[in-house]
PDB file of N, CA and C in Angstrom:
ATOM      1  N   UNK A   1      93.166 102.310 114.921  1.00  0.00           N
ATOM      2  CA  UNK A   1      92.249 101.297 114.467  1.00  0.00           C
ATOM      3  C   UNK A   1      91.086 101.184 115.444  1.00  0.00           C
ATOM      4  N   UNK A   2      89.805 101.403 114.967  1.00  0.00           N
ATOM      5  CA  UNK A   2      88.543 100.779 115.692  1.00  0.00           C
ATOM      6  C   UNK A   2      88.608  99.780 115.369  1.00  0.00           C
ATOM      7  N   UNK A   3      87.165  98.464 116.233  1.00  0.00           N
ATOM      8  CA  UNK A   3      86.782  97.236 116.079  1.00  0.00           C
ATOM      9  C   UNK A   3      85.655  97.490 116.531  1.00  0.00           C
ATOM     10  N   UNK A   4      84.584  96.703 116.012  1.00  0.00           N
ATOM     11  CA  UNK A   4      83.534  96.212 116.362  1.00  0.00           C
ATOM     12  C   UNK A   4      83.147  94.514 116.310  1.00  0.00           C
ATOM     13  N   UNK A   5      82.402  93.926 117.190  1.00  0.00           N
ATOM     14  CA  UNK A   5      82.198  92.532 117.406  1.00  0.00           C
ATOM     15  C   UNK A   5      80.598  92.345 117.389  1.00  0.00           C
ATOM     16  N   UNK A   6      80.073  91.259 116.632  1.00  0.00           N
ATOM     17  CA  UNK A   6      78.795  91.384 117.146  1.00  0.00           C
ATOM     18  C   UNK A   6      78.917  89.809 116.270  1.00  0.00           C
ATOM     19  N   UNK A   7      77.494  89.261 117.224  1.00  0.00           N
ATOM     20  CA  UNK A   7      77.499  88.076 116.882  1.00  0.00           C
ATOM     21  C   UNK A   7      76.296  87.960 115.686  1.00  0.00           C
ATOM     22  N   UNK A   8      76.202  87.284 114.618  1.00  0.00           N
ATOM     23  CA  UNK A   8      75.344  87.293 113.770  1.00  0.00           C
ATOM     24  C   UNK A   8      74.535  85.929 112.768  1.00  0.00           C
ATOM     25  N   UNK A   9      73.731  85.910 112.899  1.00  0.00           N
ATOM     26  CA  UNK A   9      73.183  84.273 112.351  1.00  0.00           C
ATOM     27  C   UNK A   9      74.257  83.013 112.792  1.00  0.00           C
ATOM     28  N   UNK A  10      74.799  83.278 113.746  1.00  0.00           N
ATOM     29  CA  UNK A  10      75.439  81.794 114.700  1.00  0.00           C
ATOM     30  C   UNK A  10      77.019  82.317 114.233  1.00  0.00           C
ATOM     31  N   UNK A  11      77.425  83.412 113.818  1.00  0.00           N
ATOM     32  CA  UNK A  11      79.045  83.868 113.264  1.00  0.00           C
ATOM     33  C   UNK A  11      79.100  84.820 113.931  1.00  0.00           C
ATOM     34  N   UNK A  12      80.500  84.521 114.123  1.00  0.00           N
ATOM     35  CA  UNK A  12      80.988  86.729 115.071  1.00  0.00           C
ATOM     36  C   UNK A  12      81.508  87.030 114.025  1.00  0.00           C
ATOM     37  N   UNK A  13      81.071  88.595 113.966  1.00  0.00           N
ATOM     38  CA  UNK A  13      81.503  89.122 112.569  1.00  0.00           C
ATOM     39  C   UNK A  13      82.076  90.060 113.324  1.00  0.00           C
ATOM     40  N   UNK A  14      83.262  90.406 113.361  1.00  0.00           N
ATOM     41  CA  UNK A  14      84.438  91.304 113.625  1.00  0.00           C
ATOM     42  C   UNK A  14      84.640  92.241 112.755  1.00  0.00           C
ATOM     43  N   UNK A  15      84.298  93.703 113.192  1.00  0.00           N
ATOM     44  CA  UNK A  15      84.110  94.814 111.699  1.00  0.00           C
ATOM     45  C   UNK A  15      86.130  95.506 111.748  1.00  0.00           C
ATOM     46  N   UNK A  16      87.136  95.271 111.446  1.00  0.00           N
ATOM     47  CA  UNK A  16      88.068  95.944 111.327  1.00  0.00           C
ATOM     48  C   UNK A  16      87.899  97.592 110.977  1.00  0.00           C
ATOM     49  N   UNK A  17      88.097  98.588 111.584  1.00  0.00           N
ATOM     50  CA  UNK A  17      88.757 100.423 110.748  1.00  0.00           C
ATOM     51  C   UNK A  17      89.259 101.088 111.139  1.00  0.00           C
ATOM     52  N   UNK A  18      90.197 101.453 109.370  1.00  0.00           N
ATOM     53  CA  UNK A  18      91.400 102.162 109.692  1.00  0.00           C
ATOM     54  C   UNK A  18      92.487 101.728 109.395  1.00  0.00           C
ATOM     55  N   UNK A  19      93.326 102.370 110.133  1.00  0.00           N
ATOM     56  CA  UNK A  19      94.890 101.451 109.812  1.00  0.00           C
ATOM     57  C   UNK A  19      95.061 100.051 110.609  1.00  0.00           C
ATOM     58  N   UNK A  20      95.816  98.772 109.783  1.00  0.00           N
ATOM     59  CA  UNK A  20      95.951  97.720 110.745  1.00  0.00           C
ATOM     60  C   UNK A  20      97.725  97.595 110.028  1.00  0.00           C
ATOM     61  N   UNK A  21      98.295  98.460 110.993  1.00  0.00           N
ATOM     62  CA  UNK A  21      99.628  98.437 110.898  1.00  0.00           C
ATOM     63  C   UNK A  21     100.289  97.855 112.095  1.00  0.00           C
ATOM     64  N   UNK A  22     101.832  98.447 112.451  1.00  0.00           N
ATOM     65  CA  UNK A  22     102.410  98.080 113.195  1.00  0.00           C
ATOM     66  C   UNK A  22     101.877  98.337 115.070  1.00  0.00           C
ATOM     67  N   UNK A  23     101.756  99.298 115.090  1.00  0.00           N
ATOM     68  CA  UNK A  23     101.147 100.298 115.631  1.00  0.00           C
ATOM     69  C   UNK A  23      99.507  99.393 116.534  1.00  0.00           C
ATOM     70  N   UNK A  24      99.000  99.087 115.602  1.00  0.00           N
ATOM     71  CA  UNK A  24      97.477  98.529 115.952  1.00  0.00           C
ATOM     72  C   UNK A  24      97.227  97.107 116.016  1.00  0.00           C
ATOM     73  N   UNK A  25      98.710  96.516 115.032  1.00  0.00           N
ATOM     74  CA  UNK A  25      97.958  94.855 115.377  1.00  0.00           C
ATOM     75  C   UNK A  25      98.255  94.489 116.576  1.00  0.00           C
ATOM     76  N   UNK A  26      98.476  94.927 117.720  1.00  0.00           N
ATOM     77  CA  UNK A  26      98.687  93.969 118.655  1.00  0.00           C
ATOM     78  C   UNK A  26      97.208  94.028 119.417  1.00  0.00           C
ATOM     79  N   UNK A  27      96.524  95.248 118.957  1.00  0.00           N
ATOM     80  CA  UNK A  27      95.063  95.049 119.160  1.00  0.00           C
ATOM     81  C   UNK A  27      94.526  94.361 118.226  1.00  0.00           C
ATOM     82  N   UNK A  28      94.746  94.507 117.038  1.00  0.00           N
ATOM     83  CA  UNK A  28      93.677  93.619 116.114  1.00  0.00           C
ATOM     84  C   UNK A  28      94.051  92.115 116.486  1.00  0.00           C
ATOM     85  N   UNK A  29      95.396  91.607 116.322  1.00  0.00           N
ATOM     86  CA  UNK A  29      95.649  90.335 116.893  1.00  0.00           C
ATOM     87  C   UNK A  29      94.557  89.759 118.607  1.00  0.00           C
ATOM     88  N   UNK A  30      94.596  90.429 119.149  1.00  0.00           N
ATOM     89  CA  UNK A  30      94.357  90.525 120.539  1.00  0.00           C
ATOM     90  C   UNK A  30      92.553  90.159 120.531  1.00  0.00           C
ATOM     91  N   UNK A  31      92.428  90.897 119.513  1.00  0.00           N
ATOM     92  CA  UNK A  31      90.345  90.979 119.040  1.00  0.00           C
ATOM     93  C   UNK A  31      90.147  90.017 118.325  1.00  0.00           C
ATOM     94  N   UNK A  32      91.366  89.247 117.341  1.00  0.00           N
ATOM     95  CA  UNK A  32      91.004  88.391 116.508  1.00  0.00           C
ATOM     96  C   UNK A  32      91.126  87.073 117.350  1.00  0.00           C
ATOM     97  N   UNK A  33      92.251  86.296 118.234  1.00  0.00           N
ATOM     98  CA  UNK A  33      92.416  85.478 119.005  1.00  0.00           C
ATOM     99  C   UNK A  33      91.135  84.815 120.046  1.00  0.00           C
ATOM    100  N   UNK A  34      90.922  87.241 120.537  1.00  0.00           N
ATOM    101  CA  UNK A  34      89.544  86.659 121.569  1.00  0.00           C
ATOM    102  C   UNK A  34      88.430  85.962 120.532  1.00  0.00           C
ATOM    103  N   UNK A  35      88.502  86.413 119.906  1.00  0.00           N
ATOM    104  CA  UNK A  35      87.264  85.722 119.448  1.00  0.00           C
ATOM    105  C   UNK A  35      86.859  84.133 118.756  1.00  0.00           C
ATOM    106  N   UNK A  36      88.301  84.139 118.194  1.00  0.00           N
ATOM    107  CA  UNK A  36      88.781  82.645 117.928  1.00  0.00           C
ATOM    108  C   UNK A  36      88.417  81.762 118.895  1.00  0.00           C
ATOM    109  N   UNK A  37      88.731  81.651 120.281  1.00  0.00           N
ATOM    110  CA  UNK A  37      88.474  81.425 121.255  1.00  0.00           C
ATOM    111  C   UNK A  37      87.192  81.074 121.745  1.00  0.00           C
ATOM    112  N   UNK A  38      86.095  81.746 121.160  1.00  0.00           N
ATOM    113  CA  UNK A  38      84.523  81.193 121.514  1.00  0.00           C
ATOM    114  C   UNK A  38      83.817  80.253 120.847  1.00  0.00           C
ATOM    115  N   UNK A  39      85.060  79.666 119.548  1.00  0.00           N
ATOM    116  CA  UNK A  39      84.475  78.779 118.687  1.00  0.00           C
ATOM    117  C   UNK A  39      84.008  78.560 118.151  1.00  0.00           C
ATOM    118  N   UNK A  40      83.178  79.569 117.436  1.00  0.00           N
ATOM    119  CA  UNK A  40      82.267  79.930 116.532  1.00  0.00           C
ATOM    120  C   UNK A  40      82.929  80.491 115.068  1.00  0.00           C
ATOM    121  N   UNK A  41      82.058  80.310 113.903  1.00  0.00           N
ATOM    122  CA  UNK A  41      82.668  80.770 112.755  1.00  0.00           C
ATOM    123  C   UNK A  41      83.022  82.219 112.941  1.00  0.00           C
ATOM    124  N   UNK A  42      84.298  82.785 112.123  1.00  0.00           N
ATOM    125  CA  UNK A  42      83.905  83.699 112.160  1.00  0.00           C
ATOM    126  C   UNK A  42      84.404  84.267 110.787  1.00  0.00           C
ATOM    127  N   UNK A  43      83.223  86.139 110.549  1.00  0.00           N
ATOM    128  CA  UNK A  43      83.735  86.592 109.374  1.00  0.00           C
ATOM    129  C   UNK A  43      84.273  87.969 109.719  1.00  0.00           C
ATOM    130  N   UNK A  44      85.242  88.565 109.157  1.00  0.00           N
ATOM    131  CA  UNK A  44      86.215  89.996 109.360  1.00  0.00           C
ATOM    132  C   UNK A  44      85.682  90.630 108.146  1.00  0.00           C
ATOM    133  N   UNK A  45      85.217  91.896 108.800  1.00  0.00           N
ATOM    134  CA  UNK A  45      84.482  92.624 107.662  1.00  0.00           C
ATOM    135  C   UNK A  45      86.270  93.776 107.363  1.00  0.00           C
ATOM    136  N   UNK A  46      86.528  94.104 106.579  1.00  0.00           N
ATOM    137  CA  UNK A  46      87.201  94.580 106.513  1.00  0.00           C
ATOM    138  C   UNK A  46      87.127  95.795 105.416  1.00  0.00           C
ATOM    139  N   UNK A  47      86.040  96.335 104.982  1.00  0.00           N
ATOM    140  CA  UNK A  47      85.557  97.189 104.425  1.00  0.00           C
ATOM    141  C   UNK A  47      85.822  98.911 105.030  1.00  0.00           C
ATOM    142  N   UNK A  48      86.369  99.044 106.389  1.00  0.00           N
ATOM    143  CA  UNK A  48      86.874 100.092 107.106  1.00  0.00           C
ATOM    144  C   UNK A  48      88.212 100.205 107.114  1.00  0.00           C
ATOM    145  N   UNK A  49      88.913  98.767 106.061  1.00  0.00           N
ATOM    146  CA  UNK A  49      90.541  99.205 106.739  1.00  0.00           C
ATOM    147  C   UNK A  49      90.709 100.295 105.258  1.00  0.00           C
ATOM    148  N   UNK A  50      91.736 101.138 105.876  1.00  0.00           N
ATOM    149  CA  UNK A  50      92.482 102.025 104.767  1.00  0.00           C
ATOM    150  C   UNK A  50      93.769 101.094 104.335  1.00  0.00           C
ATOM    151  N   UNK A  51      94.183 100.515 105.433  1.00  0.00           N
ATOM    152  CA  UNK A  51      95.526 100.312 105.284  1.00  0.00           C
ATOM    153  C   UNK A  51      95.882  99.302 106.004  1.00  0.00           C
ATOM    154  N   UNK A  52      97.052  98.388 105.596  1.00  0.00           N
ATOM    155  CA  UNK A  52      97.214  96.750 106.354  1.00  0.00           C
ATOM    156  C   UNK A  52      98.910  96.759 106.148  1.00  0.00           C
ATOM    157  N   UNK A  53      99.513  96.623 107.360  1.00  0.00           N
ATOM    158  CA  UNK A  53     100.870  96.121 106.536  1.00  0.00           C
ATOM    159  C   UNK A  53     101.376  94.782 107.323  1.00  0.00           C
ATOM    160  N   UNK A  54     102.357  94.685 107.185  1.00  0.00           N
ATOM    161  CA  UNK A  54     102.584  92.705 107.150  1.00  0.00           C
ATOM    162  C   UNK A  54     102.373  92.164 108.204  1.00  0.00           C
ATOM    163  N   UNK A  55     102.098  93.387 109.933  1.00  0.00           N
ATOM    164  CA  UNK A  55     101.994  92.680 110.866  1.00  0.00           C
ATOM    165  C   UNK A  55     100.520  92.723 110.948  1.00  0.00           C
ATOM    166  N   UNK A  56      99.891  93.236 110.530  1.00  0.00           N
ATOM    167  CA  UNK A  56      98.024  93.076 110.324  1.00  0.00           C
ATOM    168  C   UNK A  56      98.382  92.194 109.533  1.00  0.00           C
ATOM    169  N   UNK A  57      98.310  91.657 108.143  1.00  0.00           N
ATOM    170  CA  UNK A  57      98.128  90.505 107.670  1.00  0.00           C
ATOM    171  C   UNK A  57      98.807  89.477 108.844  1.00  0.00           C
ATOM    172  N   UNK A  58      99.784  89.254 109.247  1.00  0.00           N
ATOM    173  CA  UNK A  58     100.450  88.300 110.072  1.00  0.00           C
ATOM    174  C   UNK A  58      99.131  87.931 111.365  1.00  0.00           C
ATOM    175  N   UNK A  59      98.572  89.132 111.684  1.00  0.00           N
ATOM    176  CA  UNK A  59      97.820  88.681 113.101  1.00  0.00           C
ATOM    177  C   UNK A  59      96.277  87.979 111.926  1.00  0.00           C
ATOM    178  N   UNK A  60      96.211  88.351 110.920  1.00  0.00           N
ATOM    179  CA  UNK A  60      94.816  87.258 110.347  1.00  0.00           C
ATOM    180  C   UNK A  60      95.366  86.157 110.187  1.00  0.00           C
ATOM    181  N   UNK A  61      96.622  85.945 109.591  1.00  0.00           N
ATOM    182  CA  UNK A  61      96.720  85.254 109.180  1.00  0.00           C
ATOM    183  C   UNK A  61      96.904  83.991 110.648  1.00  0.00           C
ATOM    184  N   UNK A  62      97.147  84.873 111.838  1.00  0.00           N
ATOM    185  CA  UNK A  62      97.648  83.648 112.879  1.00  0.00           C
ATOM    186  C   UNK A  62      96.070  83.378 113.352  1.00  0.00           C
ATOM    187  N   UNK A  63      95.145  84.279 113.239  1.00  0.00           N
ATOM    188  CA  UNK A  63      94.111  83.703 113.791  1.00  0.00           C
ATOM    189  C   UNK A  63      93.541  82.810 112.992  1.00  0.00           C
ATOM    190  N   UNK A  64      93.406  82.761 111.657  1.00  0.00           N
ATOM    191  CA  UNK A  64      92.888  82.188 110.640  1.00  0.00           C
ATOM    192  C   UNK A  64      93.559  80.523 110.833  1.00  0.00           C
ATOM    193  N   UNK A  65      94.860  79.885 111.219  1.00  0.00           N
ATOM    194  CA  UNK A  65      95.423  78.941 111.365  1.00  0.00           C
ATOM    195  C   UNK A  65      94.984  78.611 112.990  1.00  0.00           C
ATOM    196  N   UNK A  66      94.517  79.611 114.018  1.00  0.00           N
ATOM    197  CA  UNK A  66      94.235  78.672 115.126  1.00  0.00           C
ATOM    198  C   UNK A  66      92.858  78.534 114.747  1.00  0.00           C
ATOM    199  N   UNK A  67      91.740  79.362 113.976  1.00  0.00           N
ATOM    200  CA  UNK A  67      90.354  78.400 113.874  1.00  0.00           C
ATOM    201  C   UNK A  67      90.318  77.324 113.242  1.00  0.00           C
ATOM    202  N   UNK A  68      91.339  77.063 112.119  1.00  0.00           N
ATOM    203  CA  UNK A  68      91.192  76.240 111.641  1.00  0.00           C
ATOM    204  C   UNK A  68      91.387  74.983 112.161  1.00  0.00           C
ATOM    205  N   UNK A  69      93.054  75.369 112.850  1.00  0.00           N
ATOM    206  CA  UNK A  69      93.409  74.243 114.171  1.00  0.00           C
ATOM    207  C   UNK A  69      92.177  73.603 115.170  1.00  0.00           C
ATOM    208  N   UNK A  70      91.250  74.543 115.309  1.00  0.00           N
ATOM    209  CA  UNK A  70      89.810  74.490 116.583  1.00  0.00           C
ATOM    210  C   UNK A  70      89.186  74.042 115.690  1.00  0.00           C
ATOM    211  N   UNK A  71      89.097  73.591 113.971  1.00  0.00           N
ATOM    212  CA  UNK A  71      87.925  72.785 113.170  1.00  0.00           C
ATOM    213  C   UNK A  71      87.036  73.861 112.973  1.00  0.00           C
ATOM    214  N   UNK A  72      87.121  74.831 113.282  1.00  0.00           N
ATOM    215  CA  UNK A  72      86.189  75.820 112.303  1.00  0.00           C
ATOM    216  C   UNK A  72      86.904  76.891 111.056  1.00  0.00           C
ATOM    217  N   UNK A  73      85.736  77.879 110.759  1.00  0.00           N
ATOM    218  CA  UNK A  73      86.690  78.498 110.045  1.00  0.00           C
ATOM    219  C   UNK A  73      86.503  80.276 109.901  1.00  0.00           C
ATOM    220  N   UNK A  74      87.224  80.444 109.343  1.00  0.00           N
ATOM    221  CA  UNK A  74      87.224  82.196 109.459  1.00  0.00           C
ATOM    222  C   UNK A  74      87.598  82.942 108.284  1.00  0.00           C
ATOM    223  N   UNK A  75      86.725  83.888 107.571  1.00  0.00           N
ATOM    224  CA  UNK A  75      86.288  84.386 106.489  1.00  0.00           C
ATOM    225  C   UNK A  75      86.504  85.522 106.970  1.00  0.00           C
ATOM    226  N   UNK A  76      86.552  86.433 105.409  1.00  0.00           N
ATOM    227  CA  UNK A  76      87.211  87.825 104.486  1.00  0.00           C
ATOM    228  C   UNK A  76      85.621  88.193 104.089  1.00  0.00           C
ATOM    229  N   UNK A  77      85.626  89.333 104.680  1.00  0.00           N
ATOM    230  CA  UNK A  77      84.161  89.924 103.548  1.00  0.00           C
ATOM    231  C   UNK A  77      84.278  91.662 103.354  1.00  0.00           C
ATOM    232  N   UNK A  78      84.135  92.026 102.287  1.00  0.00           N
ATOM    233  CA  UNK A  78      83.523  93.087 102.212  1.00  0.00           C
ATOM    234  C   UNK A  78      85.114  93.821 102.067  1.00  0.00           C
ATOM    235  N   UNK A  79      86.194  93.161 101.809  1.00  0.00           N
ATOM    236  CA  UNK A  79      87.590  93.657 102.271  1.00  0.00           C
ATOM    237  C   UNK A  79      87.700  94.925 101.140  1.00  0.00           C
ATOM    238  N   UNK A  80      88.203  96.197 101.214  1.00  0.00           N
ATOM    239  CA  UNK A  80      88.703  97.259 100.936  1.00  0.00           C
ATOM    240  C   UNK A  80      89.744  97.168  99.363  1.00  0.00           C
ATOM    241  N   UNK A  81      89.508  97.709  98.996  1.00  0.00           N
ATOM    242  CA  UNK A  81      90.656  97.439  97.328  1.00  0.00           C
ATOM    243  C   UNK A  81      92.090  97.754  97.885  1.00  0.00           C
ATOM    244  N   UNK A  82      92.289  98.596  99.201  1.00  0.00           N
ATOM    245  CA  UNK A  82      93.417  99.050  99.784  1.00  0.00           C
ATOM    246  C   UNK A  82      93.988  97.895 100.274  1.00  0.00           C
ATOM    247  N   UNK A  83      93.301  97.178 100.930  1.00  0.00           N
ATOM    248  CA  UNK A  83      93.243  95.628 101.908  1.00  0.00           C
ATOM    249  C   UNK A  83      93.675  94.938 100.622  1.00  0.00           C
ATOM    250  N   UNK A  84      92.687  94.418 100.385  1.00  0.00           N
ATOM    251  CA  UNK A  84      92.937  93.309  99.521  1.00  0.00           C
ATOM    252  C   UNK A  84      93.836  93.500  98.188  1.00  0.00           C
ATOM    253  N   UNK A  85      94.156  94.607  97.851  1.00  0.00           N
ATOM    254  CA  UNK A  85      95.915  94.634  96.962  1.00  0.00           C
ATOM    255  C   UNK A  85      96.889  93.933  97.444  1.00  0.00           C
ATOM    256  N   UNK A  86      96.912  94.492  99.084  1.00  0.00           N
ATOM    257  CA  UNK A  86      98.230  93.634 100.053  1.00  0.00           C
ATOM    258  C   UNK A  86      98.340  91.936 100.113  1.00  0.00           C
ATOM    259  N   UNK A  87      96.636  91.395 100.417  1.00  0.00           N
ATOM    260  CA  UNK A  87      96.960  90.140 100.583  1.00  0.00           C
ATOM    261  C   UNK A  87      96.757  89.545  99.206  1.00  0.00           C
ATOM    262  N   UNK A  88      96.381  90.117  97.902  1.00  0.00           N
ATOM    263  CA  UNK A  88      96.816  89.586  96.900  1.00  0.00           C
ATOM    264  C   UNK A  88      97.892  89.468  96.338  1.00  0.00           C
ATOM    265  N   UNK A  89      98.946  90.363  96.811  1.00  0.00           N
ATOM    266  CA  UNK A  89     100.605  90.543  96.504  1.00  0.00           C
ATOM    267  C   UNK A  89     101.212  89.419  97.396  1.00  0.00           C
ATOM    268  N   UNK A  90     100.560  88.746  98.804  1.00  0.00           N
ATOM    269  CA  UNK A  90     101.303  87.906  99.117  1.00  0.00           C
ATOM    270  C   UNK A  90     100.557  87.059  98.769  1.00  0.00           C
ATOM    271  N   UNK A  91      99.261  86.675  97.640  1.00  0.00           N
ATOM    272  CA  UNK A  91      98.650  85.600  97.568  1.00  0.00           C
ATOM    273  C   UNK A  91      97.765  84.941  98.561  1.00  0.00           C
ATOM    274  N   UNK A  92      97.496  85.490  99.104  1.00  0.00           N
ATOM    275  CA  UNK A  92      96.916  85.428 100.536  1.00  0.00           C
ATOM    276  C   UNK A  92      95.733  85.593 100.035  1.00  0.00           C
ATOM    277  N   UNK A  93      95.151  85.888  99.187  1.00  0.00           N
ATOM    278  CA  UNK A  93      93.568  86.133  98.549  1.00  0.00           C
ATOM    279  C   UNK A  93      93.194  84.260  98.006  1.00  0.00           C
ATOM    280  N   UNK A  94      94.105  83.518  97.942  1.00  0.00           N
ATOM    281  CA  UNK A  94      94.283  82.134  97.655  1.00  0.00           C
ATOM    282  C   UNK A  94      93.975  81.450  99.190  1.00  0.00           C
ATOM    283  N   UNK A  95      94.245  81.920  99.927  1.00  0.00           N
ATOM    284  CA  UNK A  95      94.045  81.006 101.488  1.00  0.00           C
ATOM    285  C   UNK A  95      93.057  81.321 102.176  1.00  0.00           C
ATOM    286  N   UNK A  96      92.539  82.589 102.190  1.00  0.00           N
ATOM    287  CA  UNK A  96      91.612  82.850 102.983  1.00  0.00           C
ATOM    288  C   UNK A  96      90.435  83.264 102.271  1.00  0.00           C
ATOM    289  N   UNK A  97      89.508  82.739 102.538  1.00  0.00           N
ATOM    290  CA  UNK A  97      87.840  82.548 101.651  1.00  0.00           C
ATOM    291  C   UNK A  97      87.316  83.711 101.850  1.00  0.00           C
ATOM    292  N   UNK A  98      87.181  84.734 100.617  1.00  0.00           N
ATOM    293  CA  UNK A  98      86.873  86.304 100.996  1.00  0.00           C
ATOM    294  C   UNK A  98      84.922  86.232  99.929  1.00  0.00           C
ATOM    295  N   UNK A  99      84.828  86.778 100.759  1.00  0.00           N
ATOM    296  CA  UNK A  99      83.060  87.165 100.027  1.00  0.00           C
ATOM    297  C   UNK A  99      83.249  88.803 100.069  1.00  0.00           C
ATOM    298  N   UNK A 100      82.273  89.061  98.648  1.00  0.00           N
ATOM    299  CA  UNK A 100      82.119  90.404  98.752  1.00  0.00           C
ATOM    300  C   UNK A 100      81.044  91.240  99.871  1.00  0.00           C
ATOM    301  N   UNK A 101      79.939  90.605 100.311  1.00  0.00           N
ATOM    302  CA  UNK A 101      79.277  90.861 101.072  1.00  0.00           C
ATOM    303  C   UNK A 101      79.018  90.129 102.695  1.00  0.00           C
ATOM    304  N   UNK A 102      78.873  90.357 103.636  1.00  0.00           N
ATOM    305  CA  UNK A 102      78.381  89.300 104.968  1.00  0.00           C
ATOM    306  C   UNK A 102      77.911  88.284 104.339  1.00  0.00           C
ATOM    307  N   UNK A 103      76.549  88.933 103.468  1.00  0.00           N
ATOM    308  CA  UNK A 103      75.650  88.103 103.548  1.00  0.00           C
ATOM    309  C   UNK A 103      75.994  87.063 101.970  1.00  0.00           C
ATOM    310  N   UNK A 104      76.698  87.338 101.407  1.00  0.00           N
ATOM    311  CA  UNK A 104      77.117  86.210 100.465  1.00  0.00           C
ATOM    312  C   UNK A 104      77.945  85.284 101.564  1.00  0.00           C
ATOM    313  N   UNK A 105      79.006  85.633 102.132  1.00  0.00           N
ATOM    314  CA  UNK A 105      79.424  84.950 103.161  1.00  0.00           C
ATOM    315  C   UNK A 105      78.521  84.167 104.508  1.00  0.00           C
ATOM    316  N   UNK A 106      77.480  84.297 104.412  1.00  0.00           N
ATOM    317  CA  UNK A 106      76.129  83.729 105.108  1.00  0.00           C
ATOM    318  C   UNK A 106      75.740  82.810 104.353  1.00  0.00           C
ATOM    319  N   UNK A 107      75.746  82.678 103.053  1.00  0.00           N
ATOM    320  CA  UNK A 107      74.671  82.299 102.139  1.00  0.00           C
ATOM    321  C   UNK A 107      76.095  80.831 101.675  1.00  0.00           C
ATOM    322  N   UNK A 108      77.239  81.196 101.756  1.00  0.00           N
ATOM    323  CA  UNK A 108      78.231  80.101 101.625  1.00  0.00           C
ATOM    324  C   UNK A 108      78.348  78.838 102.661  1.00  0.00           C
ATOM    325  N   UNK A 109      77.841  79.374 103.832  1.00  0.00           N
ATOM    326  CA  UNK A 109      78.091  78.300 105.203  1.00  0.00           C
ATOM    327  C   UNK A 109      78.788  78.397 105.791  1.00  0.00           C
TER     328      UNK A 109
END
């Protein structure tokens, strides 16, 4: 798994690619936390993952509950048909606010 971070119109947009399996979430967890951490919105582009299995969903899903815990919040954009099959099978497309583009996800707040 690569990552990329960059900060964008006042949001860190965290680019996920590749596999976010067993194997890689303890980095993706690790990238998603740091960034949780600066307090700022943030959005996960996830348009690079091939592939997600329950401990990649598990590490969004834990960062997604500490921004929210910190009063902000943290957004799905651009997610992969590979991606987003998985978190629609656990319904997870219901909890976490996914845009098809950044910038629709810009244009939401």
């Amino acid at each position: 798994m690569k990552h990329e971070i960059k900060e964008e119109g006042g949001v860190i947009v965290i680019a996920l690619e590749g596999d976010v399996d067993l194997e890689s979430s303890p980095e993706a967890r690790k990238v998603l936390l740091d960034c949780v951490g600066r307090k700022s919105p943030i959005f996960v582009d996830l348009s690079g993952v091939s592939y997600i299995d329950s401990s990649g969903v598990a590490s969004l899903v834990e960062a997604l509950q500490t921004a929210r815990k910190a009063g902000f919040g943290m957004s799905l954009v651009a997610v992969s048909q590979d991606a987003l099959r998985v978190l629609q099978l656990a319904h997870l497309d219901k909890i976490f606010p996914i845009f098809d583009t950044l910038e629709d996800g810009l244009a939401a707040g």
